[in-house]
C-alpha atoms as a PDB file:
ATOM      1  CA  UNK A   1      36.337 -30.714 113.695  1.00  0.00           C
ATOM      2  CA  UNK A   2      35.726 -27.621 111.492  1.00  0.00           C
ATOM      3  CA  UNK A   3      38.549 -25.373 110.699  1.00  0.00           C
ATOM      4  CA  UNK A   4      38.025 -21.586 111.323  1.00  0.00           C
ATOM      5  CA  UNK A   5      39.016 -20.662 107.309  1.00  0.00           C
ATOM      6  CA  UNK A   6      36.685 -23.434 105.930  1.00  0.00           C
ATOM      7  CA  UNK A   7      33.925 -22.085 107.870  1.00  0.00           C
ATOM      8  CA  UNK A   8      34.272 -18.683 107.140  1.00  0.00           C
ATOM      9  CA  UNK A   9      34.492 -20.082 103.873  1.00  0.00           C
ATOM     10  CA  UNK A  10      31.275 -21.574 103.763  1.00  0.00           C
ATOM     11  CA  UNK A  11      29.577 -18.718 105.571  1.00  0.00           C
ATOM     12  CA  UNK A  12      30.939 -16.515 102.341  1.00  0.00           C
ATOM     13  CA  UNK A  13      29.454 -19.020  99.890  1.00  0.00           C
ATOM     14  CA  UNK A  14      25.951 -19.134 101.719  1.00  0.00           C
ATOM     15  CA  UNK A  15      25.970 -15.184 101.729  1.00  0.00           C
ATOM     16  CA  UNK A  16      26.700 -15.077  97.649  1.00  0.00           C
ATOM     17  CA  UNK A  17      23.450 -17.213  97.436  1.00  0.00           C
ATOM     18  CA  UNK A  18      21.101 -14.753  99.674  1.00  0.00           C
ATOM     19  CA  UNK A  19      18.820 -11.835  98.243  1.00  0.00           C
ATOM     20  CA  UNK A  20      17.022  -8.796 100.475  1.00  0.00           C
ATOM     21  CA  UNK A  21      14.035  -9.326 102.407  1.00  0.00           C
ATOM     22  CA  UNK A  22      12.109  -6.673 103.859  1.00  0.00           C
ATOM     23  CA  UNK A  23       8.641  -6.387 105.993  1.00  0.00           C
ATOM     24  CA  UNK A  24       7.126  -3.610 107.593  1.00  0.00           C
ATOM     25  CA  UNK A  25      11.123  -2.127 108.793  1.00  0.00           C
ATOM     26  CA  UNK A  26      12.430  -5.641 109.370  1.00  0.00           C
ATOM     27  CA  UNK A  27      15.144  -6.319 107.249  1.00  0.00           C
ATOM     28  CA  UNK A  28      16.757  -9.558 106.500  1.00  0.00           C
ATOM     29  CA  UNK A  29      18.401 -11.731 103.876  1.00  0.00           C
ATOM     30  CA  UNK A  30      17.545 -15.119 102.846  1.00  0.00           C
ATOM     31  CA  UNK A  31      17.539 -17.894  99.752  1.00  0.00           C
ATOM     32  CA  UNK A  32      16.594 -17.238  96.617  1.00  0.00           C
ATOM     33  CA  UNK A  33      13.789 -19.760  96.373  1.00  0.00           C
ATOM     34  CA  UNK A  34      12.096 -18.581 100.162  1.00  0.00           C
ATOM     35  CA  UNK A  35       9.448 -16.258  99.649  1.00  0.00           C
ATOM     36  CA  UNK A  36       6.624 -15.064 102.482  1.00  0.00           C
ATOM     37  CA  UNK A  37       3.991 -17.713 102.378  1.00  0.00           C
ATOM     38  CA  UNK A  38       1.893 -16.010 105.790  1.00  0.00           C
ATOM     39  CA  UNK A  39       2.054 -12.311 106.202  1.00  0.00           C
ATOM     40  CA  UNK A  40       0.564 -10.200 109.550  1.00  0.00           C
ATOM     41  CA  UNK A  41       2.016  -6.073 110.696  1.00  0.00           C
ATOM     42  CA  UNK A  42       4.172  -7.932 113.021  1.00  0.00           C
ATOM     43  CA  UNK A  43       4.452 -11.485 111.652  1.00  0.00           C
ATOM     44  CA  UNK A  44       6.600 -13.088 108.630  1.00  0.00           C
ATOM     45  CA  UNK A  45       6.168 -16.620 108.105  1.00  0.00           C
ATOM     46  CA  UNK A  46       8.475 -18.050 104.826  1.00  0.00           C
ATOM     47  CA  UNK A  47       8.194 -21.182 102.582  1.00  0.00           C
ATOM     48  CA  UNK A  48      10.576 -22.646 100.111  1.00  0.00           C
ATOM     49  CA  UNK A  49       9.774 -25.643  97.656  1.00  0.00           C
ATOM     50  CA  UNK A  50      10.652 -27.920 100.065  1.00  0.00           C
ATOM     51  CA  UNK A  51       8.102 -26.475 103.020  1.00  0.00           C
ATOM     52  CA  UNK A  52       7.604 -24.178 105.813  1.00  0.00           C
ATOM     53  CA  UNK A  53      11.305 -22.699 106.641  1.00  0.00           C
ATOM     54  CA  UNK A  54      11.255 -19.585 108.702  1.00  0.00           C
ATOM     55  CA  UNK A  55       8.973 -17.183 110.798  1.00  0.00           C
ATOM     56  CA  UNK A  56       9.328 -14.227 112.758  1.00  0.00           C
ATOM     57  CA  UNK A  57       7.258 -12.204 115.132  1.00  0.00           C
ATOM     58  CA  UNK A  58       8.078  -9.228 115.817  1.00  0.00           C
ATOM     59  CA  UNK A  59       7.767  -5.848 118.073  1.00  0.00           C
ATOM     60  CA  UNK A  60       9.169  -2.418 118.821  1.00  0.00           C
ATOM     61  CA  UNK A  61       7.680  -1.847 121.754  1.00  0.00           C
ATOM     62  CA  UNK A  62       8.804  -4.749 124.137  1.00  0.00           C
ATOM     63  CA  UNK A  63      10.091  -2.439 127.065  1.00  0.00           C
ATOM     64  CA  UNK A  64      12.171  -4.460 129.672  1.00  0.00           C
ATOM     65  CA  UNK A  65      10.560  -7.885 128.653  1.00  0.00           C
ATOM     66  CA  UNK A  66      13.039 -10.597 128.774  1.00  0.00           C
ATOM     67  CA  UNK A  67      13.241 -12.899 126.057  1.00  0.00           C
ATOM     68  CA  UNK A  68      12.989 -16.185 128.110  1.00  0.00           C
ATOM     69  CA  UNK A  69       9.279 -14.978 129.935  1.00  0.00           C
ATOM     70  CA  UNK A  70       8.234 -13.982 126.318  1.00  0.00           C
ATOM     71  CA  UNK A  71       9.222 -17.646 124.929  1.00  0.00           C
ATOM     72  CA  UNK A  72       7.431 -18.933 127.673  1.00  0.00           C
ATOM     73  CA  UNK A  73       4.327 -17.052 127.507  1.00  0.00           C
ATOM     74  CA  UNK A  74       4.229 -17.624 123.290  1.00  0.00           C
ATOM     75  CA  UNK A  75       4.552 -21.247 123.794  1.00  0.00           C
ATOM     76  CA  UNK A  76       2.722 -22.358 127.408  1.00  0.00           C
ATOM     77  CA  UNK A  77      -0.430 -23.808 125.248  1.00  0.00           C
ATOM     78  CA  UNK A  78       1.489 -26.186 123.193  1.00  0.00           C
ATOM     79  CA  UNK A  79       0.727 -29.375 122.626  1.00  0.00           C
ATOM     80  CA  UNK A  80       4.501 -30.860 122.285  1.00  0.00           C
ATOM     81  CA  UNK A  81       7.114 -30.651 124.093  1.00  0.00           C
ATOM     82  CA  UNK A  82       9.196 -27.417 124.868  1.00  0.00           C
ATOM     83  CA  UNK A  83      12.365 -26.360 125.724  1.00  0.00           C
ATOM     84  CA  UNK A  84      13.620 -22.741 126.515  1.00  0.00           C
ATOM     85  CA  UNK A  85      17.537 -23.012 127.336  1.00  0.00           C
ATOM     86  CA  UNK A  86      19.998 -21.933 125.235  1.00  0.00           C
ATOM     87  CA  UNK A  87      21.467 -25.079 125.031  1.00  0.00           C
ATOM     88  CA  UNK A  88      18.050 -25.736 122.873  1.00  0.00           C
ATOM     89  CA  UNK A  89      20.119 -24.229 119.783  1.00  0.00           C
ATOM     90  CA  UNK A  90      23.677 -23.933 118.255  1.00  0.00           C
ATOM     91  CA  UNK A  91      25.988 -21.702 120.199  1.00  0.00           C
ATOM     92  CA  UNK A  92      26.550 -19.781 116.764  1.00  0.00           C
ATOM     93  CA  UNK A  93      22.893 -18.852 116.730  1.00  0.00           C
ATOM     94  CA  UNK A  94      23.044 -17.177 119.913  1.00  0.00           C
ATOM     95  CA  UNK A  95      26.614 -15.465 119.014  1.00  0.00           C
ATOM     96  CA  UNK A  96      24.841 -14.168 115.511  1.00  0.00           C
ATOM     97  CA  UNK A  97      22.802 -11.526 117.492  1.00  0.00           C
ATOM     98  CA  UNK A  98      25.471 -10.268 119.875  1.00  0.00           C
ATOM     99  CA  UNK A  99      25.095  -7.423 121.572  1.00  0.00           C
ATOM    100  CA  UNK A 100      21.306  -8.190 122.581  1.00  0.00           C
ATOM    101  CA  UNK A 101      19.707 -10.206 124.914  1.00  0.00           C
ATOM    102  CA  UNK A 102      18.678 -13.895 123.738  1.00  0.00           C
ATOM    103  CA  UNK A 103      17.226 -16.813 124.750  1.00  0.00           C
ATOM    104  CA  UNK A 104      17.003 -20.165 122.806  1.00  0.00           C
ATOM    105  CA  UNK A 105      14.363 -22.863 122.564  1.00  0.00           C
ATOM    106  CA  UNK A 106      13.353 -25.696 120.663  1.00  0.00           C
ATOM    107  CA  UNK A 107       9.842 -27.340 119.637  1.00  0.00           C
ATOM    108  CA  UNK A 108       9.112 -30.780 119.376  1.00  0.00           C
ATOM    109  CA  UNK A 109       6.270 -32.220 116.858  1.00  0.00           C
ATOM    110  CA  UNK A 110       6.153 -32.136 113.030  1.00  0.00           C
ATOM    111  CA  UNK A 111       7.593 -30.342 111.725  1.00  0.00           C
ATOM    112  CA  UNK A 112      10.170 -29.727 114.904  1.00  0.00           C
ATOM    113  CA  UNK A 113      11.292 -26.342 115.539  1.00  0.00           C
ATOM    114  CA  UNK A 114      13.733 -24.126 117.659  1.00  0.00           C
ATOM    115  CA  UNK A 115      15.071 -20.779 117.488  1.00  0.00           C
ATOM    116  CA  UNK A 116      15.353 -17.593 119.289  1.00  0.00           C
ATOM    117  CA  UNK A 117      14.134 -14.839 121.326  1.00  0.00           C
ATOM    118  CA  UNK A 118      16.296 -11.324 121.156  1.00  0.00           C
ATOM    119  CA  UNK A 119      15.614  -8.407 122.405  1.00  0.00           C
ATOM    120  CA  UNK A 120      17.379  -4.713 122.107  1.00  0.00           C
ATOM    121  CA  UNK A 121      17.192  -3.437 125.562  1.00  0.00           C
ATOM    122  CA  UNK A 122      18.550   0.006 124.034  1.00  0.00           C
ATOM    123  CA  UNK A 123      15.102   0.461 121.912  1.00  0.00           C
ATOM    124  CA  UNK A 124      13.222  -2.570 123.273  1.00  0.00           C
ATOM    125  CA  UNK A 125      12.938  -4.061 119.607  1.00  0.00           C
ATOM    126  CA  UNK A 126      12.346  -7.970 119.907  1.00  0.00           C
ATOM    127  CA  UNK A 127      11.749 -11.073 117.574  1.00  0.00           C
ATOM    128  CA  UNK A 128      11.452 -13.894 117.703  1.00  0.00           C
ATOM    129  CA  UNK A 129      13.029 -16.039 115.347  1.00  0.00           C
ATOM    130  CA  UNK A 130      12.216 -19.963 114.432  1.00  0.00           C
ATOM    131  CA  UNK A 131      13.467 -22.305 112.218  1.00  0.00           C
ATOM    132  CA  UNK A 132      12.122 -25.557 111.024  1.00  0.00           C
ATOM    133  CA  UNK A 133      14.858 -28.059 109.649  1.00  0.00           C
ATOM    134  CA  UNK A 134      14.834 -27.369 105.598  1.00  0.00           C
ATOM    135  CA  UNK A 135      15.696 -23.852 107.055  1.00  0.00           C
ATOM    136  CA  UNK A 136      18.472 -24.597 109.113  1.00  0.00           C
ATOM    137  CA  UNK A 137      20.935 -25.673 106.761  1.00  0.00           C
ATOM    138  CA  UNK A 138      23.690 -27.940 107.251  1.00  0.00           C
ATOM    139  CA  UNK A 139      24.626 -27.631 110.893  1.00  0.00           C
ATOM    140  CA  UNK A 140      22.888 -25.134 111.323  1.00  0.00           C
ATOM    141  CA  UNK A 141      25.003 -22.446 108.820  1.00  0.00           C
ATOM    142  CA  UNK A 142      22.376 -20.904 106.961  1.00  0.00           C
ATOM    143  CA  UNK A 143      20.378 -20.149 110.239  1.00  0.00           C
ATOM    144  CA  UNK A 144      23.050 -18.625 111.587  1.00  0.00           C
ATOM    145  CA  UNK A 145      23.914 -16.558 108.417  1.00  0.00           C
ATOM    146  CA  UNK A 146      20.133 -15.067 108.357  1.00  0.00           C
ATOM    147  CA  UNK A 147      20.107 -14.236 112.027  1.00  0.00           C
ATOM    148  CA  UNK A 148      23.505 -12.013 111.360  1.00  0.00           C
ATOM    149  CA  UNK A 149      21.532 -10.566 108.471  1.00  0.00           C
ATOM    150  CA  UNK A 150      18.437  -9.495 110.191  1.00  0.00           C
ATOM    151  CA  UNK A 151      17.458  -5.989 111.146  1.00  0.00           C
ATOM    152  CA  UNK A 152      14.439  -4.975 113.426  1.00  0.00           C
ATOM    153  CA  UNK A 153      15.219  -1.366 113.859  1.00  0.00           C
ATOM    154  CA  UNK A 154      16.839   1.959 112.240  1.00  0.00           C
ATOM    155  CA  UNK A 155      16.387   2.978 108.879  1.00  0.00           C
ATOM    156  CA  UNK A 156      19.005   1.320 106.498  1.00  0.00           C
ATOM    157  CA  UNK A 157      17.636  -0.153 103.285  1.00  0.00           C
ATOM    158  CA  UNK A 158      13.824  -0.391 102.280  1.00  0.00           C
ATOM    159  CA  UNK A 159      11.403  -0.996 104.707  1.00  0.00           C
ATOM    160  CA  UNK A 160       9.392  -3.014 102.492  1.00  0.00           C
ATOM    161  CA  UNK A 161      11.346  -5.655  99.629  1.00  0.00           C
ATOM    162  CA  UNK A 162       9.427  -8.443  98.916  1.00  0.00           C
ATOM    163  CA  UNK A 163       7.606  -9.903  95.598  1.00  0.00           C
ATOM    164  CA  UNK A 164       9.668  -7.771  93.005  1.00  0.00           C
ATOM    165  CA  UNK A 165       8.241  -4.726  94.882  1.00  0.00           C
ATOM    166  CA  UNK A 166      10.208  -2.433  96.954  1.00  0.00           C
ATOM    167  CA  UNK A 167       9.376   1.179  98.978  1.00  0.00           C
ATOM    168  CA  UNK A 168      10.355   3.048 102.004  1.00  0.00           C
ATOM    169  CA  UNK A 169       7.315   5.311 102.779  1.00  0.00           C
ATOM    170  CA  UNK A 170       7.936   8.733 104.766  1.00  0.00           C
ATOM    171  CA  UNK A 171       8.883   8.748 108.318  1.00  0.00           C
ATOM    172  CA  UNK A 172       5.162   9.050 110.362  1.00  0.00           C
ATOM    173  CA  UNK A 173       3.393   7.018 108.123  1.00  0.00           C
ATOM    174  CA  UNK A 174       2.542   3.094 109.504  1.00  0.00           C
ATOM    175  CA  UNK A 175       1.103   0.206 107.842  1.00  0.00           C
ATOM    176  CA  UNK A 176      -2.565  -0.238 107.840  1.00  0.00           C
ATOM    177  CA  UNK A 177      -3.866  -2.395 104.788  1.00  0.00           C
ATOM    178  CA  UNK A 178      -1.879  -4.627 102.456  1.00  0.00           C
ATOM    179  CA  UNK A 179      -3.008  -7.303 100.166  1.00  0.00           C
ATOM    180  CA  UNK A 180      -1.060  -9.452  97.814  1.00  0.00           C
ATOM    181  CA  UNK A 181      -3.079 -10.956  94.733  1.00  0.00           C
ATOM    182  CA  UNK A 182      -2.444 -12.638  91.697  1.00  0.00           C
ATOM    183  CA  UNK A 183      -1.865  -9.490  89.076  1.00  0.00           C
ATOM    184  CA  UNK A 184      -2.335  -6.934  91.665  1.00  0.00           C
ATOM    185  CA  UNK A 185      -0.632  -5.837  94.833  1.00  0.00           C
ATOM    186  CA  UNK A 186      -1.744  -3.046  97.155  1.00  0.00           C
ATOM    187  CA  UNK A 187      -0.335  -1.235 100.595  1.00  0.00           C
ATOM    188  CA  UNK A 188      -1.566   1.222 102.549  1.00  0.00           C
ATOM    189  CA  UNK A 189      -0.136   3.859 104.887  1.00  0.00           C
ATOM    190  CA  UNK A 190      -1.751   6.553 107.495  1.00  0.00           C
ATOM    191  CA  UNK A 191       0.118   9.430 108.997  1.00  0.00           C
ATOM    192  CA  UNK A 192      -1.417  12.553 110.364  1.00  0.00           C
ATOM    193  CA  UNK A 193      -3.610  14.346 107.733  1.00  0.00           C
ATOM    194  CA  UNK A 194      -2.798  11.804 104.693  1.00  0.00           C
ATOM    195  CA  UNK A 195      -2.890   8.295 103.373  1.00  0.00           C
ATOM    196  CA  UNK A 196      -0.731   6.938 100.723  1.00  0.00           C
ATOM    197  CA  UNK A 197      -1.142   3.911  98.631  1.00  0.00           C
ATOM    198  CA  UNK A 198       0.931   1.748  96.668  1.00  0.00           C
ATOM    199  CA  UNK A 199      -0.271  -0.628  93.940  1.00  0.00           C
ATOM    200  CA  UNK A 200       1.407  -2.968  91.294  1.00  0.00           C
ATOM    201  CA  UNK A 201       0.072  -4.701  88.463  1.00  0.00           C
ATOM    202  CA  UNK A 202       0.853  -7.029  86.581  1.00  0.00           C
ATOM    203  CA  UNK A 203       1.183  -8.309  83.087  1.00  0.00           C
ATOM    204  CA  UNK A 204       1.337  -4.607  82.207  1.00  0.00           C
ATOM    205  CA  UNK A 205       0.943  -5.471  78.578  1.00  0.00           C
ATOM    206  CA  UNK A 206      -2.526  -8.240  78.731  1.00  0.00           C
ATOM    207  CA  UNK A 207      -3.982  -5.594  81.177  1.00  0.00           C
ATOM    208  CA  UNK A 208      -3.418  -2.544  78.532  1.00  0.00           C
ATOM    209  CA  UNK A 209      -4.467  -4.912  76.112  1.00  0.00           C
ATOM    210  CA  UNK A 210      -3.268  -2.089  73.223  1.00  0.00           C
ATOM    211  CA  UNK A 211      -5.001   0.878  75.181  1.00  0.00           C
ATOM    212  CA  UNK A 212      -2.810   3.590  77.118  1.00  0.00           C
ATOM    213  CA  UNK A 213      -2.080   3.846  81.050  1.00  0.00           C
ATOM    214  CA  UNK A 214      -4.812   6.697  81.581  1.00  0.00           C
ATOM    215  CA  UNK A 215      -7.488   4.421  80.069  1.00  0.00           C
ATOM    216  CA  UNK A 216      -6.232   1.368  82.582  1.00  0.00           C
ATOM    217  CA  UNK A 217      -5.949   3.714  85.472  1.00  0.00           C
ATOM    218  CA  UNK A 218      -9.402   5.577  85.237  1.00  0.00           C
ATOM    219  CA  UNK A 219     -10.705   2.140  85.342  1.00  0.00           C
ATOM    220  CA  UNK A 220      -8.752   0.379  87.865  1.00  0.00           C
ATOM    221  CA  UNK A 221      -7.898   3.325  90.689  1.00  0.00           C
ATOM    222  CA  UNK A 222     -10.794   5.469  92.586  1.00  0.00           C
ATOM    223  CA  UNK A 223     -10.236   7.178  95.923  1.00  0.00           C
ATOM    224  CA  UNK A 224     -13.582   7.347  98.037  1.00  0.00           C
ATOM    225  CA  UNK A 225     -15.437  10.944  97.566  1.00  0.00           C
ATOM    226  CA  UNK A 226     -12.707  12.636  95.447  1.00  0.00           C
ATOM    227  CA  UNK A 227     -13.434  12.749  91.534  1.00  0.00           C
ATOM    228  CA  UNK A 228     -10.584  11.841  89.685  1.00  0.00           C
ATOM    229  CA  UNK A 229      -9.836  12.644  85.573  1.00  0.00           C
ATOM    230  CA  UNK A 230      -6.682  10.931  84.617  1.00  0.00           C
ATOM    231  CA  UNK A 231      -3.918  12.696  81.705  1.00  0.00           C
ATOM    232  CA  UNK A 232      -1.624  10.851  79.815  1.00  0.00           C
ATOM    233  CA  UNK A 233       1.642  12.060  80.795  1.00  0.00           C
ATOM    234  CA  UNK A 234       5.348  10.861  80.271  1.00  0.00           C
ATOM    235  CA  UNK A 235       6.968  10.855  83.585  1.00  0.00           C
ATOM    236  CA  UNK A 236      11.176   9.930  83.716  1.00  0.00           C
ATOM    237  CA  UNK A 237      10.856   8.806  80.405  1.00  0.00           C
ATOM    238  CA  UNK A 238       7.939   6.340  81.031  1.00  0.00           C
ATOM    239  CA  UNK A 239       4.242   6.295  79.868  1.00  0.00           C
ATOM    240  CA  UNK A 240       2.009   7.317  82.743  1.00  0.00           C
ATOM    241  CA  UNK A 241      -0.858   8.791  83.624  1.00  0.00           C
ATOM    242  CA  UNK A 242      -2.108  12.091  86.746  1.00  0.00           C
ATOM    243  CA  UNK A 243      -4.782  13.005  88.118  1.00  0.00           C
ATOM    244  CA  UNK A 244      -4.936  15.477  90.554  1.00  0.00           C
ATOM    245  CA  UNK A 245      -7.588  16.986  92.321  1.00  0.00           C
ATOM    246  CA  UNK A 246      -8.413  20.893  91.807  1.00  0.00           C
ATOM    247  CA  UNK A 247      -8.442  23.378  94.673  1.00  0.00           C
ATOM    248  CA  UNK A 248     -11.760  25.159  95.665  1.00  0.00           C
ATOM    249  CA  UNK A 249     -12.775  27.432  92.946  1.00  0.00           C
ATOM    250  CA  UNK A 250     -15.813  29.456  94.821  1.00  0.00           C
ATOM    251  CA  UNK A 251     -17.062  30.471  98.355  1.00  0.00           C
ATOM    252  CA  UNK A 252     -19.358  27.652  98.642  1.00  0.00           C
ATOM    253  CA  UNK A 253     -16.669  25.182  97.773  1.00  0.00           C
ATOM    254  CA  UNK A 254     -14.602  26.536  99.892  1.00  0.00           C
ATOM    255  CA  UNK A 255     -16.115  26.734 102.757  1.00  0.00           C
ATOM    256  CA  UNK A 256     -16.994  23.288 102.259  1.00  0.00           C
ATOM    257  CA  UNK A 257     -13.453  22.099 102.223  1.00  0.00           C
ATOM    258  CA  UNK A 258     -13.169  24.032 105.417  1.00  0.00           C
ATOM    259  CA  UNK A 259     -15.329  21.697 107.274  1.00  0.00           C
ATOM    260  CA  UNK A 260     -14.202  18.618 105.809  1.00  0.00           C
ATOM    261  CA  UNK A 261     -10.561  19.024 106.683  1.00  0.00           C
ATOM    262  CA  UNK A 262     -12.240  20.245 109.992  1.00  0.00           C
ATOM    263  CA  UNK A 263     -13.681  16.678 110.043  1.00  0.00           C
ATOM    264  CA  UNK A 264     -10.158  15.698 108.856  1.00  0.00           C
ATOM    265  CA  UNK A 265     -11.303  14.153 105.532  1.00  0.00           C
ATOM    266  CA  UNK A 266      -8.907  13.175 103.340  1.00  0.00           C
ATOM    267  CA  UNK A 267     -10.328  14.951  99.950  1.00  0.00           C
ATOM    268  CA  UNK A 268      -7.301  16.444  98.210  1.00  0.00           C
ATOM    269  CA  UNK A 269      -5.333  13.367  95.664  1.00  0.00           C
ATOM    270  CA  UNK A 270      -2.409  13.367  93.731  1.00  0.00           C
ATOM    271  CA  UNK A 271      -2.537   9.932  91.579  1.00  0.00           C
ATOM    272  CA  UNK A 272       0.599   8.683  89.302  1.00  0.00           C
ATOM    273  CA  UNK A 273       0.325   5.778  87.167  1.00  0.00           C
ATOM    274  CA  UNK A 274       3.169   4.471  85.100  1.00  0.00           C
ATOM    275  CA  UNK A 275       4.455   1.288  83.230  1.00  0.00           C
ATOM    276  CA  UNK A 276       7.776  -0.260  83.736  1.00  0.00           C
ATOM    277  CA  UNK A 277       8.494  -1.726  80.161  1.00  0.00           C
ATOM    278  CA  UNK A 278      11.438  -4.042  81.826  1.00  0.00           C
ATOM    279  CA  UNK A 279       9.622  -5.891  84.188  1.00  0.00           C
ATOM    280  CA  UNK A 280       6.019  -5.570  82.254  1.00  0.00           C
ATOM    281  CA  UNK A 281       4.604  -4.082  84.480  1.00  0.00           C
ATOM    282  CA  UNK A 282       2.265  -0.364  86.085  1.00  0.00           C
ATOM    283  CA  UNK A 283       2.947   0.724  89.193  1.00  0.00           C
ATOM    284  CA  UNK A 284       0.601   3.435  90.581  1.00  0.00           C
ATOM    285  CA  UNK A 285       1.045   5.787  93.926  1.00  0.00           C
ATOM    286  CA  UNK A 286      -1.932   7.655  95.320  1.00  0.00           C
ATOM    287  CA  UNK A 287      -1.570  10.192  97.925  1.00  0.00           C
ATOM    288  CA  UNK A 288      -4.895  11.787  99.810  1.00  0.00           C
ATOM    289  CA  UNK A 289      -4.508  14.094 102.695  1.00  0.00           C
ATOM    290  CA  UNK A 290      -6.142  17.290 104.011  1.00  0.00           C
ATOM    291  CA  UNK A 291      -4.117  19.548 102.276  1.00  0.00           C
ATOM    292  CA  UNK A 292      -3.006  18.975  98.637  1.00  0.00           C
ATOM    293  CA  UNK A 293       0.084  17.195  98.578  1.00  0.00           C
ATOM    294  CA  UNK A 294       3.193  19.018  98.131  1.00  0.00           C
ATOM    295  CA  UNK A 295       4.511  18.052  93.741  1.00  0.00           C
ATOM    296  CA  UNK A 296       7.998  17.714  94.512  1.00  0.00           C
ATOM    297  CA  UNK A 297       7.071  15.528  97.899  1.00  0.00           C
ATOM    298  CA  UNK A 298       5.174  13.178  95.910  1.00  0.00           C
ATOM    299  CA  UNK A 299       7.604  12.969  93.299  1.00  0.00           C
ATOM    300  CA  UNK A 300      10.384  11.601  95.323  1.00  0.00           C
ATOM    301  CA  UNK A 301       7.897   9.147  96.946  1.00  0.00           C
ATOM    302  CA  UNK A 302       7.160   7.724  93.245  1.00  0.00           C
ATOM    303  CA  UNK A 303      10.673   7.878  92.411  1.00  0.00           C
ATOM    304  CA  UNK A 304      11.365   5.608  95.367  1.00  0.00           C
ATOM    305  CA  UNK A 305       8.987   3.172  94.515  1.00  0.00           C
ATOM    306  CA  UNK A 306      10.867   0.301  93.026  1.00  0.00           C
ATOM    307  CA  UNK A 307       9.481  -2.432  90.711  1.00  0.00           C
ATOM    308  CA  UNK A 308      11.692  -5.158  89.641  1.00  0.00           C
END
């Protein structure tokens, strides 16, 4: 039998080897070696070197749905054999995301697979959380250590942490476009009268290749109708590069942006490009909305934008 100080001992030791993980507002922590293998808005599947380990679906608008119906529904076209019962899983699992309403189940096939359903019945946030078996750890401790971990609602910590990249953008704005490819990364985000994107690139110095940031980001970084002129710039001590769009200067022109923010075009940019020397590589942020975004607004939006 396992003695209550060695495993709290052993939980301690399994949290000392865990990093931050964050996906569109869910927030977790997990090994060092798992990284997303199979991304979706709602869906976070993870791999380590030794396989598929983890995924998780999940929602924030669930309602009154009960976890056991939703387990059922999710898994009622499987091929192998399923179990929904909480005996399906480690008590500890369950006991991990107190304060909610759970249900466990297991898979069979190959790999196997069990895990849980839990739902917040104060803001109807629900996941659903499985495991296959080089993600369990040894009885099932480092499961239960990343189920205490996870978050699926509020705002503490990034909403996004994940590749050496990590961002919180401003409340109103959702995920609508992300891709992840070798050297470059890119996200998108709409709110009402703006769009914001986030890019990284990497090896900052092969893709300077001895020229300056401007040079790189008038090449690399266009926003659809809008006319952008980059200027080197030093920004917090880094090399960078602006470019930001120029009001209306006549009648004609503006009158014209009259009836394309009517139309609710996004015409007015605010670009920053800059290189992180440490990790070798540029980040860029690019802001469009209807109005020309606010200087200081922007500036705290690149200044959370974290590159590691």
């Amino acid at each position: 039998m396992t003695r209550t100080g060695d495993r709290s001992m052993s939980a301690s030791q399994i949290q000392a080897g865990l990093r931050p993980l964050a996906w569109n507002g869910l927030r977790l922590r997990v090994p060092m070696d798992w990284e997303p293998a199979r991304l979706g808005r709602d869906y976070l599947g993870l791999e380590s070197p030794d396989g598929p380990v983890m995924e998780i679906r999940f929602t924030h608008g669930a309602g009154k749905a009960a976890p056991v119906d939703v387990v059922r529904r999710m898994l009622k076209k499987s091929a192998v054999a399923v179990e929904v019962a909480d005996s399906a899983v480690p008590r500890h699992w369950l006991a991990a995301l107190s304060g909610r309403e759970n249900a466990g189940f297991s898979c069979a096939g190959t790999p196997a697979s069990r895990g849980v359903a839990s739902l917040c019945r104060t803001c109807g946030a629900l996941m659903v959380v499985r495991f296959f078996p080089a993600g369990e750890g040894e009885g099932g401790g480092l499961a239960r250590e990343i189920l205490a971990s996870i978050r699926d609602h509020g705002r503490e910590g990034a909403a996004f942490e994940l590749y050496g990249i990590r961002l919180d953008p401003p409340e109103g704005m959702g995920l609508v476009r992300f891709s992840f490819l070798p050297g470059r990364f890119d996200l998108e985000f709409s709110g009402p009268g703006r769009t914001l994107g986030y890019s990284r690139f990497a090896p900052a110095d092969v893709l300077l290749a001895g020229g300056d940031v401007a040079a790189f980001a008038a090449r690399q970084l266009s926003v659809p109708g809008v006319k952008l002129a980059f200027t080197p710039t030093r920004w917090r001590l880094r090399e960078a590069a602006q470019a930001v769009t120029v009001p209306p200067a006549g009648p004609v022109d503006a009158a014209a942006d009259v009836i394309l923010r009517f139309f609710r075009r996004r015409r007015q940019a605010r670009v920053l490009v800059w290189r992180e020397e440490a990790a070798n590589k540029l980040a860029a942020v690019v802001w469009c909305g209807v109005h020309p975004p606010d200087a200081g607004e922007f500036d705290k939006v690149c200044a959370g934008y974290g590159i590691f």
